[in-house]
Protein backbone atom coordinates (compact mmCIF):
# COMPACT_ATOMS: atom_id res chain seq x y z
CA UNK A 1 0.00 0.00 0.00
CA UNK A 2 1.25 3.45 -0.96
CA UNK A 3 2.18 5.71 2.35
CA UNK A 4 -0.49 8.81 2.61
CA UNK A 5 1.87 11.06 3.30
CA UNK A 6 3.78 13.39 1.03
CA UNK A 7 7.38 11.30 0.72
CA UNK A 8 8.82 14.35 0.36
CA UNK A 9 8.24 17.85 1.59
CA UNK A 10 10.42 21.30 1.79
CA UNK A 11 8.67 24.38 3.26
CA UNK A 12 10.38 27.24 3.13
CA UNK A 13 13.80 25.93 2.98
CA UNK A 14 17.06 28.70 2.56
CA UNK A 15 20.24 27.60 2.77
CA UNK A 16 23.47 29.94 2.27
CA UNK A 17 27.06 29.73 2.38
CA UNK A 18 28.87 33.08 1.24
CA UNK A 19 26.02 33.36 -0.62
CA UNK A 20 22.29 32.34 -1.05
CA UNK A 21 22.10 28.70 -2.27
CA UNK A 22 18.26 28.00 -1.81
CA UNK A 23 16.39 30.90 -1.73
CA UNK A 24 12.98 29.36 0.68
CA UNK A 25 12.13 26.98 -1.49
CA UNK A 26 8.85 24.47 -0.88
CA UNK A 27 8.60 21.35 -2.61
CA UNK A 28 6.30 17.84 -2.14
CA UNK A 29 7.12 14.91 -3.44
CA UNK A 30 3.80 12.55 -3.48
CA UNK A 31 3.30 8.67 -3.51
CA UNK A 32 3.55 7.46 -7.00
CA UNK A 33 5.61 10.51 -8.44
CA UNK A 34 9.17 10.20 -9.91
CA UNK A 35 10.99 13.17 -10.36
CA UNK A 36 13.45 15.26 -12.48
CA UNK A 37 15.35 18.04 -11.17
CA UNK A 38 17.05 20.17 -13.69
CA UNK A 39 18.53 23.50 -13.69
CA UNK A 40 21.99 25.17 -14.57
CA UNK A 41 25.13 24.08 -12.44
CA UNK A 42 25.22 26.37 -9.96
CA UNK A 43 21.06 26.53 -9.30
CA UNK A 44 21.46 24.67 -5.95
CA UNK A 45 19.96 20.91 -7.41
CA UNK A 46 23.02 18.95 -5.38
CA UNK A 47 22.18 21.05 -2.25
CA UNK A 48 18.66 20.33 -2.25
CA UNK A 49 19.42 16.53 -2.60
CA UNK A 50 22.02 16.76 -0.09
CA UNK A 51 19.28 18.55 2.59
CA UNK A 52 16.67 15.68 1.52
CA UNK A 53 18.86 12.55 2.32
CA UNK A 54 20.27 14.08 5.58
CA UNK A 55 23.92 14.93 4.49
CA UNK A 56 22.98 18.86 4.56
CA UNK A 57 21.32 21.03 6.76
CA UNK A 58 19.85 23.90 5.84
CA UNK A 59 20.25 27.46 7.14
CA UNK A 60 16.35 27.34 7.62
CA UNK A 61 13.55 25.84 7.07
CA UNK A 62 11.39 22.33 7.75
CA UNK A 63 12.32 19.01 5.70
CA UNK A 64 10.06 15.82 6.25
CA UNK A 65 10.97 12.58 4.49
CA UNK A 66 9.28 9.52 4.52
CA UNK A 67 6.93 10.25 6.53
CA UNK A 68 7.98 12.85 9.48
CA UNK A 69 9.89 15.66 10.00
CA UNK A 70 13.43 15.57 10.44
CA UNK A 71 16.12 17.95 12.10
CA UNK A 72 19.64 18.77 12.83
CA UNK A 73 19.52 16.21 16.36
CA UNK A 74 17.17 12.77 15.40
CA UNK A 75 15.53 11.31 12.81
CA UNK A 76 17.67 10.65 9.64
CA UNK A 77 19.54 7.26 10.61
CA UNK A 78 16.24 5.13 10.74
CA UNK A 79 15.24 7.22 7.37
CA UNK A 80 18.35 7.03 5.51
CA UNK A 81 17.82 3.12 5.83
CA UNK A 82 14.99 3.41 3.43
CA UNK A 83 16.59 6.07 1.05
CA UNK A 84 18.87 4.82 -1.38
CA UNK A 85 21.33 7.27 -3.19
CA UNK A 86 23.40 6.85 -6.05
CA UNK A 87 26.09 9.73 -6.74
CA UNK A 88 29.54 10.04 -7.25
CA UNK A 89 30.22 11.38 -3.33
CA UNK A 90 29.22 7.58 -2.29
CA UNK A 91 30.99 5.84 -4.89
CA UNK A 92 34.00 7.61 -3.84
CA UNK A 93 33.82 6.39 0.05
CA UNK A 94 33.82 2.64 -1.44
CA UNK A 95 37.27 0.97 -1.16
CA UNK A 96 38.78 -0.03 -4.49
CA UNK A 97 39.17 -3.41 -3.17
CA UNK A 98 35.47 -4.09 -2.53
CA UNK A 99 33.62 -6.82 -4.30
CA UNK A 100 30.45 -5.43 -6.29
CA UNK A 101 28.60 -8.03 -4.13
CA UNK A 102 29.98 -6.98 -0.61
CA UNK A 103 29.27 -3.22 -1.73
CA UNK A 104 25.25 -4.65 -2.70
CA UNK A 105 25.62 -6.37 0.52
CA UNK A 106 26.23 -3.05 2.92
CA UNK A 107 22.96 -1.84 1.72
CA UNK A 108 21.29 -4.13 4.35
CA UNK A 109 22.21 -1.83 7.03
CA UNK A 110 23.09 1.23 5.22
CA UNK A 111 26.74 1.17 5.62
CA UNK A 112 29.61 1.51 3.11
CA UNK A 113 32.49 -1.75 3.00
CA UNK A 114 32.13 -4.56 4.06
CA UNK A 115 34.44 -6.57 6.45
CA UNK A 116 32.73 -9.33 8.33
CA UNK A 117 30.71 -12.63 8.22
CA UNK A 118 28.11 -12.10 6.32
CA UNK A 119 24.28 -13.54 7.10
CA UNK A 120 22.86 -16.34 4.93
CA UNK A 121 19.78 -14.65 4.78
CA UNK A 122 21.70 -11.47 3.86
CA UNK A 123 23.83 -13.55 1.36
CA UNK A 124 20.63 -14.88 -0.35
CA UNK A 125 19.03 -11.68 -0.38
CA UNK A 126 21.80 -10.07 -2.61
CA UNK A 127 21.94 -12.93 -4.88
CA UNK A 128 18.80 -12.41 -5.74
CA UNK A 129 19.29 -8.46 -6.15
CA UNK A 130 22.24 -9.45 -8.11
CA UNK A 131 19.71 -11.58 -10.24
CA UNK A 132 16.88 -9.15 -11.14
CA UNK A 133 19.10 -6.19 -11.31
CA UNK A 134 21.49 -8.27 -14.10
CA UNK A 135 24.88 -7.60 -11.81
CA UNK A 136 25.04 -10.82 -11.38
CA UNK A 137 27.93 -11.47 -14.18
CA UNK A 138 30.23 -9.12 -12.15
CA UNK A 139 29.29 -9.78 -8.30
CA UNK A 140 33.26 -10.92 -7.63
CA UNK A 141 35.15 -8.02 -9.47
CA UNK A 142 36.34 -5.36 -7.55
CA UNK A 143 35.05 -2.09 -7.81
CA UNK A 144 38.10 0.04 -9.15
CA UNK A 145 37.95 -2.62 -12.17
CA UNK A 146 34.29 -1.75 -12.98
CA UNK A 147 33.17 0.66 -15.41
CA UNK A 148 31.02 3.75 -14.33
CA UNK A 149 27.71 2.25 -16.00
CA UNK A 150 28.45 -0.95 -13.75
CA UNK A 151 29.38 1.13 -10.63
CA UNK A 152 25.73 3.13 -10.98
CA UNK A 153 23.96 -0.78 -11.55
CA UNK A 154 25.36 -1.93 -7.83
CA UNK A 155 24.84 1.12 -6.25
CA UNK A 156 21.31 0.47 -7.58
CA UNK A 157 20.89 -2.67 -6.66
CA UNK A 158 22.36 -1.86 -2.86
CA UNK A 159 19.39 0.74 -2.55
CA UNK A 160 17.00 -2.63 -3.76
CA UNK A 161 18.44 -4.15 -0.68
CA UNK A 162 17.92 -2.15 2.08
CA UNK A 163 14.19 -1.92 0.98
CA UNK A 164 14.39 1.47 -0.29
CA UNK A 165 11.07 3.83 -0.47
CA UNK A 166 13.45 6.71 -2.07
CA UNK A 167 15.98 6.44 -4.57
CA UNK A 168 17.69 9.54 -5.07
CA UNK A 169 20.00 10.38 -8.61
CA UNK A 170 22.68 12.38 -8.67
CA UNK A 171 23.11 13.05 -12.48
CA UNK A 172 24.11 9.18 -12.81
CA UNK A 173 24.40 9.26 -16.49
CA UNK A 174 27.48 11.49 -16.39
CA UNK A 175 30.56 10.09 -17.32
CA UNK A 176 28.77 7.14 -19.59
CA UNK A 177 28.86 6.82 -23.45
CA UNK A 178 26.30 7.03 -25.19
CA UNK A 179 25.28 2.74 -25.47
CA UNK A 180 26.07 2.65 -21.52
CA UNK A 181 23.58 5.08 -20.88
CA UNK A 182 20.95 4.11 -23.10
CA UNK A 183 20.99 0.94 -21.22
CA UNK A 184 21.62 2.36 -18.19
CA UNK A 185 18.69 4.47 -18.97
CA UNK A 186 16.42 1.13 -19.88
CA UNK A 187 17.53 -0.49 -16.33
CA UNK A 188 16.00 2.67 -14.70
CA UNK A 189 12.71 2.73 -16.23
CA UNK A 190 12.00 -0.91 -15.67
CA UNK A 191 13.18 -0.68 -12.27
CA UNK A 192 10.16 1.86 -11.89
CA UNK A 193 7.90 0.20 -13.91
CA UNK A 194 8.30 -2.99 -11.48
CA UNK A 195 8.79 -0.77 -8.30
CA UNK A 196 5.51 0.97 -8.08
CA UNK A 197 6.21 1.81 -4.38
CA UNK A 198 9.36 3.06 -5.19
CA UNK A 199 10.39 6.91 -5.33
CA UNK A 200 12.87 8.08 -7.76
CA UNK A 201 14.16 11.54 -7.57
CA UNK A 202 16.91 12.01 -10.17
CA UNK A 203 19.36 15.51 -11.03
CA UNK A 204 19.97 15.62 -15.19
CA UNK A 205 21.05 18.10 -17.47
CA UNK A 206 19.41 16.45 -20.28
CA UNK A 207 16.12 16.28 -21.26
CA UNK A 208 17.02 12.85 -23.32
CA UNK A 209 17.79 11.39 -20.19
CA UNK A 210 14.01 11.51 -18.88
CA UNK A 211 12.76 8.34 -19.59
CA UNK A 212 8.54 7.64 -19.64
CA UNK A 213 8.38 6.95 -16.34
CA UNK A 214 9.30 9.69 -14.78
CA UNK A 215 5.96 11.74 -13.76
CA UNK A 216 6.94 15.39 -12.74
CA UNK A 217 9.55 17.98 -12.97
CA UNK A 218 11.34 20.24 -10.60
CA UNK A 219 13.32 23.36 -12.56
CA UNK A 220 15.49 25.32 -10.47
CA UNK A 221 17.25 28.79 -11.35
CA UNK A 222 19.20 30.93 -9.03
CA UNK A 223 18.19 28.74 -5.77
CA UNK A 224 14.41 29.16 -6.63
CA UNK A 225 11.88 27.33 -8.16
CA UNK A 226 10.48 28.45 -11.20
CA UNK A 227 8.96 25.28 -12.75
CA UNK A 228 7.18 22.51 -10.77
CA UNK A 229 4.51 19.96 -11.51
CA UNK A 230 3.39 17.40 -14.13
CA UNK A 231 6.20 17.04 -17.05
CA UNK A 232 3.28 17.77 -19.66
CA UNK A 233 3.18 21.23 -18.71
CA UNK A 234 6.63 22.28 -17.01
CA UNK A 235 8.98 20.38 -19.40
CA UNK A 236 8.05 22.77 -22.66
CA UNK A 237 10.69 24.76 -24.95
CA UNK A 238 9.94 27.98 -22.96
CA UNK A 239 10.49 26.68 -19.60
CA UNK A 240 13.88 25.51 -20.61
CA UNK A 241 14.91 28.10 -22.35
CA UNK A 242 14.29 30.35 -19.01
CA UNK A 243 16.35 27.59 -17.36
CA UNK A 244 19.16 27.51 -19.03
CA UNK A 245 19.14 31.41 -20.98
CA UNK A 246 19.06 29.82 -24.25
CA UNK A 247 16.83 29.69 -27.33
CA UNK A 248 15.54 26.06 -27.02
CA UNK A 249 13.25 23.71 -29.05
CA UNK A 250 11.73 20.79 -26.96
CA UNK A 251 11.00 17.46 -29.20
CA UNK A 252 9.52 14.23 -28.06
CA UNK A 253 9.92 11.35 -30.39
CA UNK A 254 8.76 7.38 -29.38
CA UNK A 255 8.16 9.13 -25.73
CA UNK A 256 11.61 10.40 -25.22
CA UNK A 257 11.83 14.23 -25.65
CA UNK A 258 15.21 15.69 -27.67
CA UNK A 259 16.33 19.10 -27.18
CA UNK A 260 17.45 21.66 -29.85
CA UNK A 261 19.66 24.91 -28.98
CA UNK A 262 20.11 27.50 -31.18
CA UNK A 263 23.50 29.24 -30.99
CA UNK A 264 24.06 32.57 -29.96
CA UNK A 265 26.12 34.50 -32.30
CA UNK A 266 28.67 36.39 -30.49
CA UNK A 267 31.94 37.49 -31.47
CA UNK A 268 34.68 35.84 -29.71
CA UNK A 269 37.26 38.15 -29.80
């Protein structure tokens, strides 16, 4: 059964460094909605998914996930057991010498390497994540020997195993060629086709990368929000070229949209 509370929701958030990063932004995130957030670098997208998985706190404001309201003092271990994340920061705490199934394994408990006995149920849990999420072929290589398409699969399939409600994307298409992320891209949408209780929240760029099943966008410029709701009416040519200050031409062909930019024609010296 789908939970009957927003899974996500920012009200009034700011956050600031030596300068405004979030400027109080509010945002819900509803049962049965995956995500996009898009916006220039700069616009505060990492920030925001840093606040909503509990690595971040803001400078103000109220952040409930999964169900309750979390602070600077309680509250995020027991939710970050249910929110899986994929990004480049986590990769980078894994040890080169882990096996892609010990780092599907840690996912039980939310930790990163793993360095003990191991339970059988545990153990026959991740084979069968290793299984449905096709990592199975590469469950003993270590993970400085896998590619970056194969390091986003596991970290996948570790969020599979703790159960996760959220699944949170940290632009996890960057640094693929173009075949790796086109199947990357096809492992994603059937993962959310299957996982109908499952969240996804993912940070792109690129409008190619927002596959069918992805329900809503959130468009961020300058730390504020000035797109948000059903990607029918906030993912259109004028909305991105407000984004990103550029003349842009949304497409959509076979349910996958294409952007075209038109140059600007400046001289360069």
């Amino acid at each position: 059964m789908l939970m009957s509370q927003p899974i996500i929701k920012v009200s009034n958030i700011f956050h600031e460094r030596d300068h405004v990063i979030l400027n109080h932004l509010n945002w819900t995130v509803n049962p049965g909605e995956n995500w996009v957030v898009m916006g220039a670098n700069g616009c505060g997208k990492s920030t925001l998914i840093h606040i909503i998985t509990g690595y971040l706190h803001p400078t103000a404001g109220k952040v409930s996930v999964l169900d309750g309201y979390v602070d600077d003092t309680h509250g995020w271990p027991d939710r970050r057991l249910h929110i899986g994340i994929v990004s480049s920061y986590i990769a980078s705490l894994i040890d080169d010498d882990q096996l892609a199934a010990d780092v599907v394994l840690t996912g039980r408990d939310g930790s990163l390497n793993f360095w003990q006995d191991a339970d059988p149920a545990d153990v026959k849990m991740t084979i069968n994540i290793l299984q449905q999420t096709n990592t199975w072929e590469i469950r003993d290589r270590e993970w400085q020997f896998l590619s970056q398409g194969e390091k986003q699969r596991i970290l996948i399939a570790r969020a599979i195993m703790n159960d996760a409600k959220l699944l949170v994307l940290d632009e996890p298409c960057a640094g693929l060629d173009p075949a790796s992320r086109e199947h990357y891209l096809a492992f994603l949408d059937q993962l959310m086709q299957q996982r109908r209780d499952l969240t996804v929240v993912m940070i792109t760029h690129h409008v190619e990368e927002v596959t069918p099943s992805f329900t809503h966008a959130l468009q961020l410029k300058q730390g504020k929000v000035i797109a948000a709701g059903e990607i029918k009416s906030t993912l259109t040519s004028s909305s991105l070229s407000e984004l990103f200050d550029a003349d842009i031409t949304l497409e959509k062909q076979h349910s996958r949209f294409y952007a075209r930019i038109q140059p600007t024609k400046k001289r360069i010296f």
